[in-house]
N, C-alpha and C. Protein backbone atom coordinates (compact mmCIF):
# COMPACT_ATOMS: atom_id res chain seq x y z
N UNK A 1 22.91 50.16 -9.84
CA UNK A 1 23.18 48.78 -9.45
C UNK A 1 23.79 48.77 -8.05
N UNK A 2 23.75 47.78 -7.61
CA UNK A 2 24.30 47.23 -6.08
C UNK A 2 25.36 46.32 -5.95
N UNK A 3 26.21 46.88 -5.40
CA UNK A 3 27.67 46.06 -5.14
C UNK A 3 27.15 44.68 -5.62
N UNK A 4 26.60 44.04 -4.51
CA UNK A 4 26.01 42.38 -4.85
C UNK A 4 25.25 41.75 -6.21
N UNK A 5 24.70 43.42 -6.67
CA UNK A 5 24.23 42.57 -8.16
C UNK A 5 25.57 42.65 -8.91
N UNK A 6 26.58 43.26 -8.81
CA UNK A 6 27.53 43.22 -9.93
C UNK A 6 28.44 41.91 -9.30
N UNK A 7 28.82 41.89 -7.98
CA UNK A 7 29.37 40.61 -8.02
C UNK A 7 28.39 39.39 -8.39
N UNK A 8 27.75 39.24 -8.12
CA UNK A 8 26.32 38.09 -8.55
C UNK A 8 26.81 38.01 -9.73
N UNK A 9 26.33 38.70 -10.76
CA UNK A 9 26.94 38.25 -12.13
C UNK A 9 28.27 38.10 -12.48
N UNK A 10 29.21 38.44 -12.06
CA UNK A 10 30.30 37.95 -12.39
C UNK A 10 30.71 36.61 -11.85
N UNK A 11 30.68 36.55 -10.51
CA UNK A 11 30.22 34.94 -10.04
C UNK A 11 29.47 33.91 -10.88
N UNK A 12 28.35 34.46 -11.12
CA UNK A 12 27.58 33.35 -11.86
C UNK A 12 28.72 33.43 -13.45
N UNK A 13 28.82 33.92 -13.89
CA UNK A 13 29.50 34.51 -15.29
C UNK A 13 30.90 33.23 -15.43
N UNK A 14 31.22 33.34 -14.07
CA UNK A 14 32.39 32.72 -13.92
C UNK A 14 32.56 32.07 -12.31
N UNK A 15 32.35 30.51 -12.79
CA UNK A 15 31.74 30.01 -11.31
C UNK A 15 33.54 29.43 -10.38
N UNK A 16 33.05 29.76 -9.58
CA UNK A 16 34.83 29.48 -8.60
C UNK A 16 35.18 30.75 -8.69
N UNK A 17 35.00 32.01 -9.42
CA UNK A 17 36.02 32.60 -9.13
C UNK A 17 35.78 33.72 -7.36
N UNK A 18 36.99 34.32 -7.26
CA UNK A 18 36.78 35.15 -5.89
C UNK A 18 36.49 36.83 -6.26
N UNK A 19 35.99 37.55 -5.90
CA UNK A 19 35.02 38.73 -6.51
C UNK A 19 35.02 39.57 -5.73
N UNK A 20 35.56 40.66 -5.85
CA UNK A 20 35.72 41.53 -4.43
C UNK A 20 35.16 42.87 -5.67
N UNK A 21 34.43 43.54 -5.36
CA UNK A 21 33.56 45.00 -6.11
C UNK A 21 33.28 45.81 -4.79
N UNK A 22 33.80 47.16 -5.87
CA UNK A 22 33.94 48.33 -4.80
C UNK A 22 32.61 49.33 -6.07
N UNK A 23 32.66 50.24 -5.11
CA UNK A 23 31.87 51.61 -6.23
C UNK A 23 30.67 51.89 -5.34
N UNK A 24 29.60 52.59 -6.50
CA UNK A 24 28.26 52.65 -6.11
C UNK A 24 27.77 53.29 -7.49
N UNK A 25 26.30 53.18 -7.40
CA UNK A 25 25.44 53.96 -8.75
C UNK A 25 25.46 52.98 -9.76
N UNK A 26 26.45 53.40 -11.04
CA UNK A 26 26.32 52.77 -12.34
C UNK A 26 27.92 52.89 -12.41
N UNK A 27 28.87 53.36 -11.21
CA UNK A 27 30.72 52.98 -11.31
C UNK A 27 31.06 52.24 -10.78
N UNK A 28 32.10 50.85 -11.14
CA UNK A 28 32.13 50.12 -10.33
C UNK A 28 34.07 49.57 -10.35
N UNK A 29 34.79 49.07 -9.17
CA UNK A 29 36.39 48.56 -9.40
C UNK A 29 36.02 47.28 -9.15
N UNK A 30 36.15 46.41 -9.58
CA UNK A 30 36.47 44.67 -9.33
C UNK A 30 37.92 44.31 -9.51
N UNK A 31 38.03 42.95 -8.51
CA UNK A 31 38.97 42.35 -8.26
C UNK A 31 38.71 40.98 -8.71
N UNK A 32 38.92 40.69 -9.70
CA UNK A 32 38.59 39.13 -9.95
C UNK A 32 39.91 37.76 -9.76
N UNK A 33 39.43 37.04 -9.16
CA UNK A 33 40.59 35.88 -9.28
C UNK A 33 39.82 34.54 -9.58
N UNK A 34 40.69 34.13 -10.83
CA UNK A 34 39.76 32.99 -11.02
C UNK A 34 40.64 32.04 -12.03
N UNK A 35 40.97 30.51 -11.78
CA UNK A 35 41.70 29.82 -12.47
C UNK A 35 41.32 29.69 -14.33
N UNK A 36 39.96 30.22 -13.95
CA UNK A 36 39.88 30.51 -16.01
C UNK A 36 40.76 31.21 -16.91
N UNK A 37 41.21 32.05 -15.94
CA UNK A 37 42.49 32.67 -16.62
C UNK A 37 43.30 32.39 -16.98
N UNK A 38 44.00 31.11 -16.31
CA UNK A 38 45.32 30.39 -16.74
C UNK A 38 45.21 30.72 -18.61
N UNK A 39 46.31 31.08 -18.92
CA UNK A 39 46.86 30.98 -20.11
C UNK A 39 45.99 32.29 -20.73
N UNK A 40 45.20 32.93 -20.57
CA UNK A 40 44.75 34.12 -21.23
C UNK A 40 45.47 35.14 -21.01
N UNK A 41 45.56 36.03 -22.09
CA UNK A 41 46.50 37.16 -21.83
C UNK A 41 45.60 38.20 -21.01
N UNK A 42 46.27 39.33 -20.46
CA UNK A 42 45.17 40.30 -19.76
C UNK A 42 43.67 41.02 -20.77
N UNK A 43 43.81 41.04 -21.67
CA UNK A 43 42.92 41.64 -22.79
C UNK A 43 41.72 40.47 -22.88
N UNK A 44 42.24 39.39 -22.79
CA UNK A 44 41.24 38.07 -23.41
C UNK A 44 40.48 37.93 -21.43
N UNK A 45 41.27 37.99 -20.57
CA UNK A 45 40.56 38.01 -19.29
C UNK A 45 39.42 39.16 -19.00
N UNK A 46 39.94 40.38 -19.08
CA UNK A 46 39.13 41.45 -19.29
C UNK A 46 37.69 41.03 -20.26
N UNK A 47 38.02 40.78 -21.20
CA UNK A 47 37.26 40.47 -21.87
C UNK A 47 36.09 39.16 -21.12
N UNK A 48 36.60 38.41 -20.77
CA UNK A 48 35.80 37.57 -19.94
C UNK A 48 35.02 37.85 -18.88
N UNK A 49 35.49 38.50 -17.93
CA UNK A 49 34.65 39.48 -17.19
C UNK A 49 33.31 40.75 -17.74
N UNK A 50 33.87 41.26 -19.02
CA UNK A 50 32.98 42.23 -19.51
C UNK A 50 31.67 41.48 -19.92
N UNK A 51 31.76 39.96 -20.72
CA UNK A 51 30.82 38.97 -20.83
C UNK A 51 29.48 39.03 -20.22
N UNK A 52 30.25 39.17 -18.43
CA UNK A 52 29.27 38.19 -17.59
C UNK A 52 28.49 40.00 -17.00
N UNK A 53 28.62 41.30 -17.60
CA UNK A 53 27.98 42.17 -17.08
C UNK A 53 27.55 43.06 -18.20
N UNK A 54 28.02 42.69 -19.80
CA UNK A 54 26.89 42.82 -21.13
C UNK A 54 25.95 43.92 -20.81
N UNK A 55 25.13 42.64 -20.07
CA UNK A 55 23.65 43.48 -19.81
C UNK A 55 23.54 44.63 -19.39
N UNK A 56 23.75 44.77 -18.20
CA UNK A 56 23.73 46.11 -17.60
C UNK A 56 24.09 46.82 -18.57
N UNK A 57 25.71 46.83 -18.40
CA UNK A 57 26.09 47.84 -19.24
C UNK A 57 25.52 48.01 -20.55
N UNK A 58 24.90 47.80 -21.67
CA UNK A 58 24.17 47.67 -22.25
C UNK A 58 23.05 48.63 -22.28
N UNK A 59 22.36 48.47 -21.01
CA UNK A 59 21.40 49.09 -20.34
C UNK A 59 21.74 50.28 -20.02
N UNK A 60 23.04 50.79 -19.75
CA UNK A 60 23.18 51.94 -18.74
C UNK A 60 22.98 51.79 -17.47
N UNK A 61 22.45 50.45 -17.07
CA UNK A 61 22.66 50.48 -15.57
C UNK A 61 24.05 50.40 -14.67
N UNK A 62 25.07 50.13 -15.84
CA UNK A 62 26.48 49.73 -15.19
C UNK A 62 26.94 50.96 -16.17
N UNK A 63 27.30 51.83 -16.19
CA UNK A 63 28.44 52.80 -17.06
C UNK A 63 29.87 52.95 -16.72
N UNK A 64 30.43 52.38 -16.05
CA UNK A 64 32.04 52.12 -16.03
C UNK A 64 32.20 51.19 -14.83
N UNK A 65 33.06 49.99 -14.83
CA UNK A 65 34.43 49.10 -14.43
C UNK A 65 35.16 49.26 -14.96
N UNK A 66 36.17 49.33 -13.75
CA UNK A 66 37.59 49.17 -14.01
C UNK A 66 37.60 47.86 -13.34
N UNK A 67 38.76 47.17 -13.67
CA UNK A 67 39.10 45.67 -13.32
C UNK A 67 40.33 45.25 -13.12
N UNK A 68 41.05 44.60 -12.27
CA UNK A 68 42.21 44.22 -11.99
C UNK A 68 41.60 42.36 -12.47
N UNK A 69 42.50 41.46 -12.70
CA UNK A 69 42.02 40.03 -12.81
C UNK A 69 43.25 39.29 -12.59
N UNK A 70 43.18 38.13 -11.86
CA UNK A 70 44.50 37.51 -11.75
C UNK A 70 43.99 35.96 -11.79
N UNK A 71 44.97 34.77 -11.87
CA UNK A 71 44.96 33.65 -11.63
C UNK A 71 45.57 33.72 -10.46
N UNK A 72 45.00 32.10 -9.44
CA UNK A 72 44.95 32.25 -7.80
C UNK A 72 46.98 32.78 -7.77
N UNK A 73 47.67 31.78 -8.62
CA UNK A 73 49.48 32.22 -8.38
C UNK A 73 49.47 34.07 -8.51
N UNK A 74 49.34 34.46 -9.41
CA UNK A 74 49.64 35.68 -9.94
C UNK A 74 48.81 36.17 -8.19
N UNK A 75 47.65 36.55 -7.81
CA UNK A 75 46.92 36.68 -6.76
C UNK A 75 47.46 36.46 -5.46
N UNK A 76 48.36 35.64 -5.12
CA UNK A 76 49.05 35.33 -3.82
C UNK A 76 50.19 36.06 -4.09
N UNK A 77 51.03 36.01 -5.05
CA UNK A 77 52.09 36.69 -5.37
C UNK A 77 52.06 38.43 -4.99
N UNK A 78 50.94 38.86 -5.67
CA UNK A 78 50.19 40.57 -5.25
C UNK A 78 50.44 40.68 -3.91
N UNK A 79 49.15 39.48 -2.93
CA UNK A 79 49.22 39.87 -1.78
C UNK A 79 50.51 39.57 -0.76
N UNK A 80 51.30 38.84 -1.28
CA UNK A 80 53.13 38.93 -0.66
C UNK A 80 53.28 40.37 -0.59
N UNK A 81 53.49 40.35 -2.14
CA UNK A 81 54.28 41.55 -2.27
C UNK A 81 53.86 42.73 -1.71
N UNK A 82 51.99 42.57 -1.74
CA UNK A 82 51.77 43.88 -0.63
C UNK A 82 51.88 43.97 0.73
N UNK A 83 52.36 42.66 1.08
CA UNK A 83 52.38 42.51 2.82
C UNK A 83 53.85 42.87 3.03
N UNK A 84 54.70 42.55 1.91
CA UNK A 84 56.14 42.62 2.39
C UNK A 84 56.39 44.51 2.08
N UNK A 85 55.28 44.90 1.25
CA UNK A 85 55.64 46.45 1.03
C UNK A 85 55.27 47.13 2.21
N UNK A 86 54.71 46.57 3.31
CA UNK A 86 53.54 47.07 4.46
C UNK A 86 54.82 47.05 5.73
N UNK A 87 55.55 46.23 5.38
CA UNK A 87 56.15 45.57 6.76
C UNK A 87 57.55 46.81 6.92
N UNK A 88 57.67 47.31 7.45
CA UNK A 88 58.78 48.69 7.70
C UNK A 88 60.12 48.04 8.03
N UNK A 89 61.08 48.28 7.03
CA UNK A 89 62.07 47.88 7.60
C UNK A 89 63.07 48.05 9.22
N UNK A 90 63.14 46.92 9.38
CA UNK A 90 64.13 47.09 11.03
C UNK A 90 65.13 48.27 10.77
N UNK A 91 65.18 49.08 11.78
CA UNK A 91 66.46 50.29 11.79
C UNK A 91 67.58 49.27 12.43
N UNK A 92 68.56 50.05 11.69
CA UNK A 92 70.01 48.93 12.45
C UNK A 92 70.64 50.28 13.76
């Protein structure tokens, strides 16, 4: 599979959300952010994502994701916290 077919289906799977897929072959990491999540625990989100790529995997054309998933708050919160982990503290 191809980066773009695995985001394609998860997009379509789950429309609005933001989709960032790394990998190549049949391994793939996604980043999903998407307000469907509100109120799902991480297991029931996961689960929502695995939905919208069934097929493949199914097939053997997809044989492993891993997945991170957030709602847009939880998602801005990450990227703070990774900008403020980036930023080197001032020497006194």
């Amino acid at each position: 599979m191809e980066i773009a077919e695995v985001r394609g289906l998860i997009e379509t799977g789950l429309p609005g959300c933001q989709t960032t897929v790394d990998g190549e072959g049949c391994s793939f990491s996604v980043v999903v952010v998407s307000e469907a999540f509100e109120g799902l625990s991480p297991v029931k989100r996961q689960q929502r994502v695995l939905e919208t790529v069934r097929e493949p995997l199914g097939t053997g054309a997809l044989h492993a994701i891993s997945m991170k998933v957030y709602t847009p708050p939880e998602w801005q919160r990450e990227q703070g916290q990774a900008i403020a982990e980036a930023i080197p503290t001032a020497m006194v």
